[in-house]
Protein backbone atom coordinates (compact mmCIF):
# COMPACT_ATOMS: atom_id res chain seq x y z
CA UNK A 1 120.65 25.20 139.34
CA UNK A 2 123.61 26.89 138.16
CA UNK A 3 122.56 26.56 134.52
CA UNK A 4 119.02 27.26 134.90
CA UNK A 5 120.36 30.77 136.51
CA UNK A 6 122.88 31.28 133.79
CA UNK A 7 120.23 30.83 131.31
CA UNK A 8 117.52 33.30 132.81
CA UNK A 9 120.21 35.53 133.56
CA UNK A 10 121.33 35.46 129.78
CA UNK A 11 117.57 35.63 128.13
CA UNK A 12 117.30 38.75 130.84
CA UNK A 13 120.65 40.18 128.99
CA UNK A 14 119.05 39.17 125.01
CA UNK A 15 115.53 40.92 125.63
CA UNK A 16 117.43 43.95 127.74
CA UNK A 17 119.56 44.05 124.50
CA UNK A 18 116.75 43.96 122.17
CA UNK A 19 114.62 46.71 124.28
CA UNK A 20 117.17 48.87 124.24
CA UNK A 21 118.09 48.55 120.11
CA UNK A 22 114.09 48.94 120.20
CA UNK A 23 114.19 52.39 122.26
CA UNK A 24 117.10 53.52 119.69
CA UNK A 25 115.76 52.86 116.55
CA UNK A 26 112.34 54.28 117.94
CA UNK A 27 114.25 57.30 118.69
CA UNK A 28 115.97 57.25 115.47
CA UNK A 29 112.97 56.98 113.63
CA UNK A 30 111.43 59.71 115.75
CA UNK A 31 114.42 62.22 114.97
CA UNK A 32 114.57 61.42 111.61
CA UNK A 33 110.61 61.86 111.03
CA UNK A 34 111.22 65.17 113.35
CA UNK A 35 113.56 66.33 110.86
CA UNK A 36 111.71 65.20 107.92
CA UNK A 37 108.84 67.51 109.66
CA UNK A 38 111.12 70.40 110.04
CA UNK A 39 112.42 70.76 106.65
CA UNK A 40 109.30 70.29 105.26
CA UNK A 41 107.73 73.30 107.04
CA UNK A 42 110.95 75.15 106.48
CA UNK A 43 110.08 74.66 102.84
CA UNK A 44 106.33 75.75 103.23
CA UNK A 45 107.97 79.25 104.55
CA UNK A 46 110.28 79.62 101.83
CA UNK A 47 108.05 78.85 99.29
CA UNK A 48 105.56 81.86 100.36
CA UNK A 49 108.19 84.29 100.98
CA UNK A 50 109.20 83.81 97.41
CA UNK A 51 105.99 83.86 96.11
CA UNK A 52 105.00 87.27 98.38
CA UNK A 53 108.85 88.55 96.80
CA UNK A 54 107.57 87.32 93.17
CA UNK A 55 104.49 88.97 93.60
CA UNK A 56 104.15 91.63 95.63
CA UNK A 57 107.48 93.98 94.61
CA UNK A 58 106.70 96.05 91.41
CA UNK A 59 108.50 95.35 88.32
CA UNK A 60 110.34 98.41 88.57
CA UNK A 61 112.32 96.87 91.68
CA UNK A 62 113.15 93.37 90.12
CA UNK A 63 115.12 92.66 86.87
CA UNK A 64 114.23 89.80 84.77
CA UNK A 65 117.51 88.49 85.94
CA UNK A 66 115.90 89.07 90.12
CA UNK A 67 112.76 87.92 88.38
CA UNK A 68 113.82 84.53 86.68
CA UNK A 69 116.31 83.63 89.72
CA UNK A 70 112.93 83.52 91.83
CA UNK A 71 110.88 81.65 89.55
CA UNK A 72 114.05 79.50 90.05
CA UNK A 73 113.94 78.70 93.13
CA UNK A 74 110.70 78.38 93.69
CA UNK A 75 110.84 75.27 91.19
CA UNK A 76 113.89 74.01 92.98
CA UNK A 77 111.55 74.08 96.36
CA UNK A 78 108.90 72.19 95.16
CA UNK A 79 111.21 69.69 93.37
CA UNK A 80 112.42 69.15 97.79
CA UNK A 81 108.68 68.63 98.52
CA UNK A 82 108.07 66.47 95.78
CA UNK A 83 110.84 64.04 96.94
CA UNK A 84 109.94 64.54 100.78
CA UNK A 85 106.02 64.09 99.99
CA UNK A 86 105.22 61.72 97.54
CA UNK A 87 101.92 61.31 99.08
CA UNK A 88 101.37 65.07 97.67
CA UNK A 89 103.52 64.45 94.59
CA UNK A 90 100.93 65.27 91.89
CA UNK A 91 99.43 68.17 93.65
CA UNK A 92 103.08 69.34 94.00
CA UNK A 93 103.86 68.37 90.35
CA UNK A 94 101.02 70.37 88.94
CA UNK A 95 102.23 73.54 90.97
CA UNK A 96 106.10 72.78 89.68
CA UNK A 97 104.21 72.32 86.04
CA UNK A 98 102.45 75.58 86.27
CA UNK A 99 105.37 77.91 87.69
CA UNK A 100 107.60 76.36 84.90
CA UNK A 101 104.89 77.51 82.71
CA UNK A 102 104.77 81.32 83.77
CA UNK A 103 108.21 81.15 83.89
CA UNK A 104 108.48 80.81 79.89
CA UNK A 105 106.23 83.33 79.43
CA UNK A 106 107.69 85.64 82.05
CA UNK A 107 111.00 85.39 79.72
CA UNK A 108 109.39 85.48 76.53
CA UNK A 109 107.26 88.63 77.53
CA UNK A 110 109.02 90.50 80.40
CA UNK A 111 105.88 93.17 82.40
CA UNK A 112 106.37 96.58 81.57
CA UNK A 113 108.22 98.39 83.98
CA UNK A 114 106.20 101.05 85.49
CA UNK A 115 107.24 103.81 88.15
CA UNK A 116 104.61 103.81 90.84
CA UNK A 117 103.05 106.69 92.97
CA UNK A 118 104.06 105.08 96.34
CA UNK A 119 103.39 106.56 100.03
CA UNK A 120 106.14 106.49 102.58
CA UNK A 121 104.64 102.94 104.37
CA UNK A 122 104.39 101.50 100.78
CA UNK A 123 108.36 102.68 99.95
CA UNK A 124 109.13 101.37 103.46
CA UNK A 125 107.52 97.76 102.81
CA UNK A 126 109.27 97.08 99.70
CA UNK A 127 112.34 98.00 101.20
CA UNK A 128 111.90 95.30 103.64
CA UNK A 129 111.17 92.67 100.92
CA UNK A 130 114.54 93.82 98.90
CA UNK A 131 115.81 93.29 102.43
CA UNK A 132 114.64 89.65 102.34
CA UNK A 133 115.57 89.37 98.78
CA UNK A 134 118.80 90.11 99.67
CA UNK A 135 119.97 88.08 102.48
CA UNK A 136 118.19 85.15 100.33
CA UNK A 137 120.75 85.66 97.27
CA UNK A 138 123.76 86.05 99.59
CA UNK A 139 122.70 82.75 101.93
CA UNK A 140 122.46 80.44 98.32
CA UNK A 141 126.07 81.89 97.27
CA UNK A 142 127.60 81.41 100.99
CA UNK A 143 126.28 77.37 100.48
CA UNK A 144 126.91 76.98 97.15
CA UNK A 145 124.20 77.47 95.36
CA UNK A 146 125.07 80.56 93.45
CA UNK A 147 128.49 81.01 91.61
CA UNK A 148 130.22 84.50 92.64
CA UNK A 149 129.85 86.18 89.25
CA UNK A 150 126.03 85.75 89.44
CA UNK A 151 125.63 86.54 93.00
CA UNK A 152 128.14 89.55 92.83
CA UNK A 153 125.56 90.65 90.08
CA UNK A 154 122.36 90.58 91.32
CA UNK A 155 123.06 91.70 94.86
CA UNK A 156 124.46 94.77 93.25
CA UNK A 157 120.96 95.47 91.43
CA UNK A 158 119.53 95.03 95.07
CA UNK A 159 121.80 96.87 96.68
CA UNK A 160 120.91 99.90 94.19
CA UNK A 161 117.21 99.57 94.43
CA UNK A 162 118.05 99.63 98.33
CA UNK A 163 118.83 102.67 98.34
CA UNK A 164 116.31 104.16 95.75
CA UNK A 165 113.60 102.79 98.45
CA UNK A 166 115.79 104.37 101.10
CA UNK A 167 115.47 108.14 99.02
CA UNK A 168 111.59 107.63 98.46
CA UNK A 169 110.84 106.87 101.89
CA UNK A 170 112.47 109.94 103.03
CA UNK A 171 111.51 112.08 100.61
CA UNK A 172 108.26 111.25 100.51
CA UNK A 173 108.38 111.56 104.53
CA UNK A 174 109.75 114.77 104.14
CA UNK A 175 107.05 115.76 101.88
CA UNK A 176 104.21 114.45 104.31
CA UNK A 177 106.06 116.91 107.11
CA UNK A 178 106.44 119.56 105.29
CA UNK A 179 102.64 119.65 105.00
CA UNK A 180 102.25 120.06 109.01
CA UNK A 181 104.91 122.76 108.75
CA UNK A 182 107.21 120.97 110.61
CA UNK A 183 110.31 121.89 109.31
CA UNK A 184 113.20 121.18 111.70
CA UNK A 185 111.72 117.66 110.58
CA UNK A 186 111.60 117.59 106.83
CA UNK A 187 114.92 119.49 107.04
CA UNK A 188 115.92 116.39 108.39
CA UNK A 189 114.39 113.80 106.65
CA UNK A 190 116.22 115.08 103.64
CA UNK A 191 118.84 115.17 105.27
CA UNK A 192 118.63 111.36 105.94
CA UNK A 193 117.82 110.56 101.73
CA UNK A 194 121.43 112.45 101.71
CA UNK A 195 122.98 110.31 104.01
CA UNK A 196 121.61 107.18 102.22
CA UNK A 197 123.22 108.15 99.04
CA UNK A 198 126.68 109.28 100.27
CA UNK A 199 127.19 106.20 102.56
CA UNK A 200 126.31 103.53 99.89
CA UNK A 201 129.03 102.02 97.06
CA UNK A 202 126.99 104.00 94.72
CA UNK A 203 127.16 107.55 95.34
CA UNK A 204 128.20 108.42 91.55
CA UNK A 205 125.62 106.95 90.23
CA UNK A 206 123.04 109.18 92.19
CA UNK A 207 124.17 112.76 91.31
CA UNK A 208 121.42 113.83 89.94
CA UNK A 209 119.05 112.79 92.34
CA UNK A 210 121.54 114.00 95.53
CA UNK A 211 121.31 117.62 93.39
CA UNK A 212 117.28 117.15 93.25
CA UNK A 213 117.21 116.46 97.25
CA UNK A 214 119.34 119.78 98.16
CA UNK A 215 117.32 121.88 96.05
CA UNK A 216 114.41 121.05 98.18
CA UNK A 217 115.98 120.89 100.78
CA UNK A 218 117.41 124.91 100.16
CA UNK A 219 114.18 125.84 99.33
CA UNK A 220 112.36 124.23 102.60
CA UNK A 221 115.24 126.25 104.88
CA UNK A 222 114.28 129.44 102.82
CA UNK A 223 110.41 128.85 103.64
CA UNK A 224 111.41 128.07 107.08
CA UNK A 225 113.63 130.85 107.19
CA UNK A 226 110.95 133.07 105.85
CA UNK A 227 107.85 131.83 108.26
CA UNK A 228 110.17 132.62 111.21
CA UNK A 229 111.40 136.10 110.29
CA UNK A 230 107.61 136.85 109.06
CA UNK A 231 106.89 135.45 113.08
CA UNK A 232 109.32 137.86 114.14
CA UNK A 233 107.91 140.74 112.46
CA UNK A 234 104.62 139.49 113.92
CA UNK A 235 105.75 139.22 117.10
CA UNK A 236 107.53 142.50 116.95
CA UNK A 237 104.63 144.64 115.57
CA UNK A 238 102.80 143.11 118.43
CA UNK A 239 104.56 144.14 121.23
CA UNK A 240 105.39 147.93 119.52
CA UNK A 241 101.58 147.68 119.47
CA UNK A 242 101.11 146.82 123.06
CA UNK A 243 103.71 149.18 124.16
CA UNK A 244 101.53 151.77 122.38
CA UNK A 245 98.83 151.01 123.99
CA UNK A 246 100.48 151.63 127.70
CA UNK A 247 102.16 154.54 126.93
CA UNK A 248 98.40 156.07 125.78
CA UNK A 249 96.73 154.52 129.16
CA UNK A 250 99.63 155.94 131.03
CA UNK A 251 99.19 159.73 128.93
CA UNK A 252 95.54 159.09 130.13
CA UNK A 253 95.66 158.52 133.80
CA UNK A 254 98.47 161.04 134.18
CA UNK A 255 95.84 163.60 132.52
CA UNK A 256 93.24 162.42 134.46
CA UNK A 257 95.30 163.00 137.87
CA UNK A 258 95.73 166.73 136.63
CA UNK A 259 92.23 166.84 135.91
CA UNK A 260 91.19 166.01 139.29
């Protein structure tokens, strides 16, 4: 009796055992194919942020260093998804295959750089992708990925187009303002392209455009200063007028009280 209890009691023990190693390798599996998941999506993500980067900023905001360190890493993404999804391996290969392609020819034949007529929302949209651009070079040289020189390099280029898209999107803002007259405004819109220049590392290498901004900037307080005296003399003329005009209907009833 006592061995047929010791022997149920130790088969209960062995399967216990074995459900429980089950439930943890389950749950190993499951976390690892969780992770798998993860990283693969976080992938997706990067991939069409550097493709909307690649694509969408003009070529007057990237250098074909900027340029080739995207084309870069988008081949260094799809090499991850090629070794995470080798069900999609070929479709993946083809797309590595065809961005190393454009990639030679990129280098080979740099695009022209052009300066575009931009609006204030276009200026402030590209800003927001040099943003991205960025914080993208600086994460690869805090892991690793990037040695300092090269990093050091190309976020200065970013940093300088920063604030280039910082002075068009205020002067172009100021420009849109001054149009509605509204001057206190584009006074201080300039005033804001100012700002951007004198706080950045790179004030000395925006003279000439800091001397461009105050000139406009004089001559908008001169209009303004103009429209508001000329309101003045409006305003003054006005009321001389309307004084005028009740002295004489004052001259008249006094006559007419004589009269009568």
């Amino acid at each position: 009796m006592d061995t047929t209890t010791t022997l149920f009691a130790v088969i209960g023990i062995s399967a216990m055992a074995f459900m429980i190693v089950g439930m943890l390798i389950s749950q190993s599996r499951y976390k690892a194919l969780e992770a798998k998941n993860n990283q693969i999506r976080m992938l997706n993500l990067q991939q069409r942020r550097l493709n909307n980067l690649l694509r969408s900023l003009p070529s007057s905001y990237l250098s074909n260093e900027l340029r080739d360190f995207l084309y870069q890493a988008i081949q260094q993404n799809l090499k991850s998804q090629i070794q995470l999804l080798p069900e999609k391996s070929t479709l993946l290969k083809d797309d590595y295959q065809h961005i190393s392609e454009e990639r030679e020819r990129v280098r080979q034949n740099p695009p022209t750089v052009t300066k575009e007529l931009l609006t204030a929302d276009q200026a402030s949209v590209y800003r927001g992708l040099l943003k991205s651009l960025y914080e993208f070079i600086r994460r690869n040289y805090e892991t690793g990925r990037l040695k300092k020189e090269h990093a050091e390099k190309m976020i200065k280029q970013v940093e300088i187009k920063l604030v280039e898209t910082a002075l068009d999107f205020f002067i172009l803002t100021a420009r849109e303002l001054l149009l509605q007259n509204k001057f206190r405004q584009t006074h201080n819109a300039y005033q804001r392209a100012l700002d951007a220049i004198e706080n950045s590392p790179y004030t000395a290498q925006f003279k000439q455009e800091s001397m461009r901004i105050r000139a406009e900037m004089n001559k908008v307080t001169d209009e303004w200063r103009s429209r508001r005296d000329a309101q003045s003399r409006a305003s003054g003329e006005k009321l001389a007028n309307q004084m005028e005009d009740m002295v004489e209907e004052q001259e008249s009833w006094k006559k007419k009280q004589t009269y009568d």
